[in-house]
PDB file of N, CA and C in Angstrom:
ATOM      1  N   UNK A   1       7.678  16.829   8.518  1.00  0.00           N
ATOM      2  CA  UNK A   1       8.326  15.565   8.255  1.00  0.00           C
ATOM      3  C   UNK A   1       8.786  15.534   6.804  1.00  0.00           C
ATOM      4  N   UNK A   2       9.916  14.828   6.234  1.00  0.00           N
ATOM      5  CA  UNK A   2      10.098  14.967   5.214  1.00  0.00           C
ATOM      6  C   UNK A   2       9.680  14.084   4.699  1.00  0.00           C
ATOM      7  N   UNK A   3       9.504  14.159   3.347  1.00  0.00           N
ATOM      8  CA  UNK A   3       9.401  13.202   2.275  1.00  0.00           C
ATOM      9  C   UNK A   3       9.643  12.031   2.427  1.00  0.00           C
ATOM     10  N   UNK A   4       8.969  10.988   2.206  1.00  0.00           N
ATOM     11  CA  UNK A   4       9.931   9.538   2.614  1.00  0.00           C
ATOM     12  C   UNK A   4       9.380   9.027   0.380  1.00  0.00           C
ATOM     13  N   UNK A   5      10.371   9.025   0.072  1.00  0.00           N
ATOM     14  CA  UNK A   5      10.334   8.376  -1.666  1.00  0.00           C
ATOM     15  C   UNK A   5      11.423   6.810  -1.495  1.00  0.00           C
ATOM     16  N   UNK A   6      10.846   6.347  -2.896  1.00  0.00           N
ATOM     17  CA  UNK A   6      11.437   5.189  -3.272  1.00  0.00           C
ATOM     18  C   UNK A   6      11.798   4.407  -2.270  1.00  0.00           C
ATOM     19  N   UNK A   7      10.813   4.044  -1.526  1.00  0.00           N
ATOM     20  CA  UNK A   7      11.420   2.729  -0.019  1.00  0.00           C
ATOM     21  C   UNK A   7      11.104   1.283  -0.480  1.00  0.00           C
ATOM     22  N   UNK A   8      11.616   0.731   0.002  1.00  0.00           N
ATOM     23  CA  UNK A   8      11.138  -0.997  -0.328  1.00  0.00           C
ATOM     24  C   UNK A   8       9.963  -1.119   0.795  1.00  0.00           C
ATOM     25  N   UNK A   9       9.615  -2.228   0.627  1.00  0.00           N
ATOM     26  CA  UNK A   9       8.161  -3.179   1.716  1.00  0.00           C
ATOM     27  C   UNK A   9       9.048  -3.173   2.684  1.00  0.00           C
ATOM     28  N   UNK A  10       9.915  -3.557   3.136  1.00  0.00           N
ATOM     29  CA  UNK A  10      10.640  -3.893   4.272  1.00  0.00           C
ATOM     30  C   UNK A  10      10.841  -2.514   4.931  1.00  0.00           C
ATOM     31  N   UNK A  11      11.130  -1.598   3.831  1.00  0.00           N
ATOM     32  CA  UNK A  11      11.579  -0.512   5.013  1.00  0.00           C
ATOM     33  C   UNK A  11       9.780   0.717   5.245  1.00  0.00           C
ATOM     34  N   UNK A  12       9.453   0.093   4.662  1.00  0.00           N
ATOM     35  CA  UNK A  12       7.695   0.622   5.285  1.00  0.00           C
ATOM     36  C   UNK A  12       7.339  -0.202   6.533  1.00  0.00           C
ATOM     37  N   UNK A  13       8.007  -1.667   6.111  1.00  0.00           N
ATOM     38  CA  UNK A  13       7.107  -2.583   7.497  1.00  0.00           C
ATOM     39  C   UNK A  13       8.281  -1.711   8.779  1.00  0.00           C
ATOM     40  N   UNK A  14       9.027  -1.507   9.035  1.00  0.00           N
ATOM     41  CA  UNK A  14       9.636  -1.104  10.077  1.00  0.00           C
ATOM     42  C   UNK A  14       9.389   0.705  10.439  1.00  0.00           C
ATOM     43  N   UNK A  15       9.405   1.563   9.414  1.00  0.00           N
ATOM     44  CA  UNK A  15       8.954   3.253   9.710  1.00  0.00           C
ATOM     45  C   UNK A  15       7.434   3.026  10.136  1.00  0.00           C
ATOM     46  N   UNK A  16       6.312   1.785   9.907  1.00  0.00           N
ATOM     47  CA  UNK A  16       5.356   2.022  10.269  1.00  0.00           C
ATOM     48  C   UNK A  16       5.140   0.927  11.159  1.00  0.00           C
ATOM     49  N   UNK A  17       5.623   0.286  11.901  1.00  0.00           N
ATOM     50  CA  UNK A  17       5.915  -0.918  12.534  1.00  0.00           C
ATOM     51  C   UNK A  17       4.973  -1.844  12.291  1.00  0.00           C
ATOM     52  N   UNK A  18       5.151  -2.187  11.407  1.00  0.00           N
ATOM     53  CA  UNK A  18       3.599  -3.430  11.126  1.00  0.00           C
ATOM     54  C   UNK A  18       4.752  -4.332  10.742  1.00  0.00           C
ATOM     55  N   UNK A  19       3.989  -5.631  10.281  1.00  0.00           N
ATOM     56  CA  UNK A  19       4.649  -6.599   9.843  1.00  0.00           C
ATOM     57  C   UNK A  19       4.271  -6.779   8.007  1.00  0.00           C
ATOM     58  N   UNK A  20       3.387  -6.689   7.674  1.00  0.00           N
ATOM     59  CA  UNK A  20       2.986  -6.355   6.444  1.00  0.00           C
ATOM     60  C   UNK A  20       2.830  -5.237   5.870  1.00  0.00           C
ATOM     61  N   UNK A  21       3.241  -4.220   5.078  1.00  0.00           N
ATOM     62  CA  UNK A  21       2.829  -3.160   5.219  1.00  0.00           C
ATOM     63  C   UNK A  21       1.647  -3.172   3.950  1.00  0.00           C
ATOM     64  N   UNK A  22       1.272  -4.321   2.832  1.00  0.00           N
ATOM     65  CA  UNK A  22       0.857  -4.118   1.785  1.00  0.00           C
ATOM     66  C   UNK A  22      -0.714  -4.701   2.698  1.00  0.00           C
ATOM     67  N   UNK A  23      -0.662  -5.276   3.605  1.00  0.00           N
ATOM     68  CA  UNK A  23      -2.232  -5.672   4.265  1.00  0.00           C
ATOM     69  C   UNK A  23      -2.358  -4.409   5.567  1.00  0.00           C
ATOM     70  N   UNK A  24      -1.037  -3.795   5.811  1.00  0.00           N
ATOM     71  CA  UNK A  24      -1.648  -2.690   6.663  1.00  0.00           C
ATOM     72  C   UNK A  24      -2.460  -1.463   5.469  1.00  0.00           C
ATOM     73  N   UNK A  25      -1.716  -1.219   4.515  1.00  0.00           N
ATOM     74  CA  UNK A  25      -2.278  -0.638   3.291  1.00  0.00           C
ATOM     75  C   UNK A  25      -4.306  -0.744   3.054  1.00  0.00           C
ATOM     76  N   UNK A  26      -3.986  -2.294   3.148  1.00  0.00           N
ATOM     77  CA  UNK A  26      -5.375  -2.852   2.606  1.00  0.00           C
ATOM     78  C   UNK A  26      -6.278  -2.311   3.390  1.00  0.00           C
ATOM     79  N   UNK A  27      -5.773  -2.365   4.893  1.00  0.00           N
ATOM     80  CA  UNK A  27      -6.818  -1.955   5.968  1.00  0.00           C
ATOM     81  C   UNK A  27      -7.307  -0.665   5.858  1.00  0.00           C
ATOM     82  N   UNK A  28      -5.834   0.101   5.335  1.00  0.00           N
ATOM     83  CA  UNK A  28      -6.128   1.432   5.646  1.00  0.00           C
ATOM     84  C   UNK A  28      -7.390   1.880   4.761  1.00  0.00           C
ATOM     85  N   UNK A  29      -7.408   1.201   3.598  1.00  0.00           N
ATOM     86  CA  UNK A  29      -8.198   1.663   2.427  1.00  0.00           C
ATOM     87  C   UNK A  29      -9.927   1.075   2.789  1.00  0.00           C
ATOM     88  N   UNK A  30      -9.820   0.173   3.036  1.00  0.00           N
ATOM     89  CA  UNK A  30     -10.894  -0.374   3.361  1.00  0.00           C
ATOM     90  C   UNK A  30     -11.643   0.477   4.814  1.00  0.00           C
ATOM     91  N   UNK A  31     -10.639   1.054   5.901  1.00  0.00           N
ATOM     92  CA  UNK A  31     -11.370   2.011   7.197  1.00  0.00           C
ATOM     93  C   UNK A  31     -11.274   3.142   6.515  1.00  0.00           C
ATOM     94  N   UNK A  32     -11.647   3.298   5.049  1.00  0.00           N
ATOM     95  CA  UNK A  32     -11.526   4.867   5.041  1.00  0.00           C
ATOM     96  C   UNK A  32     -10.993   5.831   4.633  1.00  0.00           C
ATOM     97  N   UNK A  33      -9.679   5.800   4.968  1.00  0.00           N
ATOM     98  CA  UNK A  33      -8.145   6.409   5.003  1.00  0.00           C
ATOM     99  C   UNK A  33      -7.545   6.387   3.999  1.00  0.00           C
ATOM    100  N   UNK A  34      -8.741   6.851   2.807  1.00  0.00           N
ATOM    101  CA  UNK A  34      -7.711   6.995   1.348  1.00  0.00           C
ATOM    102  C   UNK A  34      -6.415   7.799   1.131  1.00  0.00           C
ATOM    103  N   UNK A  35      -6.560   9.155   2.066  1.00  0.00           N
ATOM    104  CA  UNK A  35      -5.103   9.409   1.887  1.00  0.00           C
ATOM    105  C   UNK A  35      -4.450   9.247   2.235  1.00  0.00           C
ATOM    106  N   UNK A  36      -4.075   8.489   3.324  1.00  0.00           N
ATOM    107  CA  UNK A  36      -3.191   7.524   4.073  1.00  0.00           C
ATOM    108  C   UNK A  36      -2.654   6.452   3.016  1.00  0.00           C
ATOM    109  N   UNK A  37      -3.492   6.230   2.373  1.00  0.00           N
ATOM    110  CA  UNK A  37      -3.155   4.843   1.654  1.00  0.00           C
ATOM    111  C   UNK A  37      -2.583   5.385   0.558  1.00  0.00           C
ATOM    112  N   UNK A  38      -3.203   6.810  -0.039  1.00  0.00           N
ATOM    113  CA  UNK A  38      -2.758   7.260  -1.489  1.00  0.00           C
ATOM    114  C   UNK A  38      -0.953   7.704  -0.735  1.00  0.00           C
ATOM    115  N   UNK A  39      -0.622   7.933   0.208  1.00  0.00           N
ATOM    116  CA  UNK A  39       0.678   8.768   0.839  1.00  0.00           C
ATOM    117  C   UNK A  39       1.370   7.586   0.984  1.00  0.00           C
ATOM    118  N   UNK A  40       0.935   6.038   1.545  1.00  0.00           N
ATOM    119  CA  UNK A  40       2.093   5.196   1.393  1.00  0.00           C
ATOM    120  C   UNK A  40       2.358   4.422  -0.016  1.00  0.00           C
ATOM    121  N   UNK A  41       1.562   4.703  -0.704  1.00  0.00           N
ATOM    122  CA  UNK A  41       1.319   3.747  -1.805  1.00  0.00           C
ATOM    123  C   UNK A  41       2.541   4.687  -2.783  1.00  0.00           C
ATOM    124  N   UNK A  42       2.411   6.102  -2.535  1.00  0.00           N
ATOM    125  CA  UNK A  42       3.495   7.011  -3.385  1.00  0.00           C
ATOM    126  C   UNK A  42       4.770   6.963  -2.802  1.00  0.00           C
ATOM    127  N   UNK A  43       5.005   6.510  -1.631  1.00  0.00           N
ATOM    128  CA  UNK A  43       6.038   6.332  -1.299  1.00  0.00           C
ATOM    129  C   UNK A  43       6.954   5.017  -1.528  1.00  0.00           C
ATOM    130  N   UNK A  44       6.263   4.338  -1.574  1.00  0.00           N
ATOM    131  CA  UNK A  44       6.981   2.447  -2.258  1.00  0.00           C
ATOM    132  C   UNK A  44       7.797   2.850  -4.022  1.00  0.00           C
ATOM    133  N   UNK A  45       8.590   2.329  -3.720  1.00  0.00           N
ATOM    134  CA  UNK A  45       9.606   2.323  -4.992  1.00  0.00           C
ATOM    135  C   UNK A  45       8.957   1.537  -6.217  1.00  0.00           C
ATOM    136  N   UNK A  46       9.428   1.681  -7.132  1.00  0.00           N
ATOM    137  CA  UNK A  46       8.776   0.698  -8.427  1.00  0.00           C
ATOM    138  C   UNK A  46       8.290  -0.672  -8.230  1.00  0.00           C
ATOM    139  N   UNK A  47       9.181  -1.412  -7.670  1.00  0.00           N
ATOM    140  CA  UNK A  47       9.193  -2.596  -7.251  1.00  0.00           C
ATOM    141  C   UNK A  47       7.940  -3.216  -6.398  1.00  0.00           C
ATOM    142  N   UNK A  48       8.369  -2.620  -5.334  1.00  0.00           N
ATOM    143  CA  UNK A  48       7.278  -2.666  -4.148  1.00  0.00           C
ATOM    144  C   UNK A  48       6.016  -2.081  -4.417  1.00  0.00           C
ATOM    145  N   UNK A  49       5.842  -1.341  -5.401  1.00  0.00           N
ATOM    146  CA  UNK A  49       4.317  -1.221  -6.150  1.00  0.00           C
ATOM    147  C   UNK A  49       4.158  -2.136  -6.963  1.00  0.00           C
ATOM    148  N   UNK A  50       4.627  -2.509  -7.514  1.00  0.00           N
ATOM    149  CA  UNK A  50       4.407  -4.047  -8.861  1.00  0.00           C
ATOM    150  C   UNK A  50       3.856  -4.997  -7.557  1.00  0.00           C
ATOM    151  N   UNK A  51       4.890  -5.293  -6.540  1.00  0.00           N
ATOM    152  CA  UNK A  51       4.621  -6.515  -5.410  1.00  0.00           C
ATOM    153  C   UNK A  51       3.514  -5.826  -4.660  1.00  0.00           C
ATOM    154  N   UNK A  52       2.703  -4.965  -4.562  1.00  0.00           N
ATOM    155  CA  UNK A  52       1.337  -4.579  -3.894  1.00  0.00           C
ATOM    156  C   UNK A  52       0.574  -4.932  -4.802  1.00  0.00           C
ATOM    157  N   UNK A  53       0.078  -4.780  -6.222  1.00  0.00           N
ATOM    158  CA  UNK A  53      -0.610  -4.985  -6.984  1.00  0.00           C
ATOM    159  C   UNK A  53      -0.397  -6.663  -7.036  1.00  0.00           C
ATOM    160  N   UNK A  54       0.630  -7.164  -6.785  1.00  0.00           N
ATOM    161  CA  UNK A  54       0.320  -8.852  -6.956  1.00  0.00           C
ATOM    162  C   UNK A  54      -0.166  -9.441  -5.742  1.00  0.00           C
ATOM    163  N   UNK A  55       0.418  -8.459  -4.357  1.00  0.00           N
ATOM    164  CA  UNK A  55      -0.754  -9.119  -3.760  1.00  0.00           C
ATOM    165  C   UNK A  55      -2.065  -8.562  -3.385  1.00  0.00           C
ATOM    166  N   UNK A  56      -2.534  -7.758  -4.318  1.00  0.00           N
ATOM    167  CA  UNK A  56      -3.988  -7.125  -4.023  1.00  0.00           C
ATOM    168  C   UNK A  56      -4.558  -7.782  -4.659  1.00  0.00           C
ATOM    169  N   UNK A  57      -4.441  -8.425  -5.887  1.00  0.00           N
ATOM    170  CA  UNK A  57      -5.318  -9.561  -7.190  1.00  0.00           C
ATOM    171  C   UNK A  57      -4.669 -11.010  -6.395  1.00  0.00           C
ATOM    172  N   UNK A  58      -3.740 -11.339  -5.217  1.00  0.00           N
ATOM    173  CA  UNK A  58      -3.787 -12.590  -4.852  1.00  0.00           C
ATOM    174  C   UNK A  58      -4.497 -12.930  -3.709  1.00  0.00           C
ATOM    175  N   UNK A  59      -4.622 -12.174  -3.035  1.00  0.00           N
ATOM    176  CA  UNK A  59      -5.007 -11.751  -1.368  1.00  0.00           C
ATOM    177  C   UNK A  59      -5.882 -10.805  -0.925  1.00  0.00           C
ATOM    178  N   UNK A  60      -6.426 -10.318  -1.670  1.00  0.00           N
ATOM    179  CA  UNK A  60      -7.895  -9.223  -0.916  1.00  0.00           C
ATOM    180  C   UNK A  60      -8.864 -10.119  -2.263  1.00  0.00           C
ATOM    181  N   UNK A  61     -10.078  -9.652  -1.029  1.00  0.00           N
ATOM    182  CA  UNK A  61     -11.162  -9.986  -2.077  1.00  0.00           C
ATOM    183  C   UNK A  61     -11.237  -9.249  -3.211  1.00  0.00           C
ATOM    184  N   UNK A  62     -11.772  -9.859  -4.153  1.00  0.00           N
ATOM    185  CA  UNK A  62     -12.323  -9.204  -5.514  1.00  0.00           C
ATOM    186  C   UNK A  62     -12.840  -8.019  -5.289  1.00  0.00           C
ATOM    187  N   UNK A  63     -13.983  -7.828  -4.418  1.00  0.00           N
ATOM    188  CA  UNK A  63     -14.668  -6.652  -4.257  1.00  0.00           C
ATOM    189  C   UNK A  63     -13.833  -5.454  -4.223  1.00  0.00           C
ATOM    190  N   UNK A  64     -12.483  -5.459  -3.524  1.00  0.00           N
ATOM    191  CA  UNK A  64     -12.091  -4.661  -3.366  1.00  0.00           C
ATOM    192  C   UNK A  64     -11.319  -4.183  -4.539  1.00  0.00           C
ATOM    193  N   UNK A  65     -10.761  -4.944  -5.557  1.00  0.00           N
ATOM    194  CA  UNK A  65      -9.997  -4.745  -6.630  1.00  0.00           C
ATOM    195  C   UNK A  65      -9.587  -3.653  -7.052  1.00  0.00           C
ATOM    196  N   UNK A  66     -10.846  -3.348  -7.468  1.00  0.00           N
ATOM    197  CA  UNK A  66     -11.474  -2.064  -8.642  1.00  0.00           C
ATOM    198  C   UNK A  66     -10.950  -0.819  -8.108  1.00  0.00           C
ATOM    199  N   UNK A  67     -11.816  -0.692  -6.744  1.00  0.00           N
ATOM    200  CA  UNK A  67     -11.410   0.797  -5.679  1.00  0.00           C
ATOM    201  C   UNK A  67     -10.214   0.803  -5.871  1.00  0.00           C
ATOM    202  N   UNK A  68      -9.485  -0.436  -5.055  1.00  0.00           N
ATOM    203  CA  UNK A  68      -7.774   0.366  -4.443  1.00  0.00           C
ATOM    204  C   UNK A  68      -7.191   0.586  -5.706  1.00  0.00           C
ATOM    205  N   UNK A  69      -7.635  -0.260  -7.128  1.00  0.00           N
ATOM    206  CA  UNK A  69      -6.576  -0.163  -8.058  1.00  0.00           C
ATOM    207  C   UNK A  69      -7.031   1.463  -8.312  1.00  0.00           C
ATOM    208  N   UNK A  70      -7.977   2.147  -8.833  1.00  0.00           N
ATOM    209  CA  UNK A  70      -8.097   3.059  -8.628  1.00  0.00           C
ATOM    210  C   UNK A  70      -7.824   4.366  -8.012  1.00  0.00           C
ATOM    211  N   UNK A  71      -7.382   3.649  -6.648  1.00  0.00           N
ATOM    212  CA  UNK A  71      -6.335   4.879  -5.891  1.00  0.00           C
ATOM    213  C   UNK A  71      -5.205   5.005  -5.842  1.00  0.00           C
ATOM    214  N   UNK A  72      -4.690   3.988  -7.112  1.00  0.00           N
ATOM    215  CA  UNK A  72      -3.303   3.716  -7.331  1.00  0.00           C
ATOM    216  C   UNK A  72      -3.210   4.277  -8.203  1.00  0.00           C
ATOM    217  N   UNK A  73      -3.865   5.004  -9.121  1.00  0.00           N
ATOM    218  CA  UNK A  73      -3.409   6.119 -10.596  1.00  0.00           C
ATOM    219  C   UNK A  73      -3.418   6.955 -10.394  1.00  0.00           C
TER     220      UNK A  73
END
C-alpha cells in the first residue's frame, strides 16, 4: 500500500470509514494499537495534528494526556 502523507481529518474519516477519526485514534491508543495510532497520527497534515492535540486536552480524559502526547514525538 502506498504511503498515504499530508491528509486532512476529513479525508482519514472516509479512507478509514469512521466518523471521527481523532476519537477513532483515541481508541486505537487506548486498545493497545500504538502503531496504528503512531501510522495515522504521521499521516494527518500540519493542521489536522494541531486539531488532534486540541481535541485530546478538550475531550479525552487527563489520564490519558501524557501517553498519547508522547506517541506524538
Amino acid at each position: 500500500m502506498a504511503k498515504r502523507n499530508s491528509k486532512t481529518a476529513a479525508q482519514q474519516c472516509r479512507f478509514y470509514e469512521v466518523d471521527n477519526i481523532f476519537e477513532y485514534m483515541v481508541e486505537t491508543y487506548i486498545n493497545g494499537n500504538f502503531g496504528t495510532f503512531r501510522e495515522i497520527y504521521k499521516e494527518l497534515c500540519k493542521d489536522a495534528r494541531k486539531d488532534f492535540i486540541d481535541f485530546l486536552l478538550s475531550e479525552v480524559e487527563p489520564i490519558y494526556w501524557r501517553e498519547i502526547l508522547k506517541e506524538t514525538i
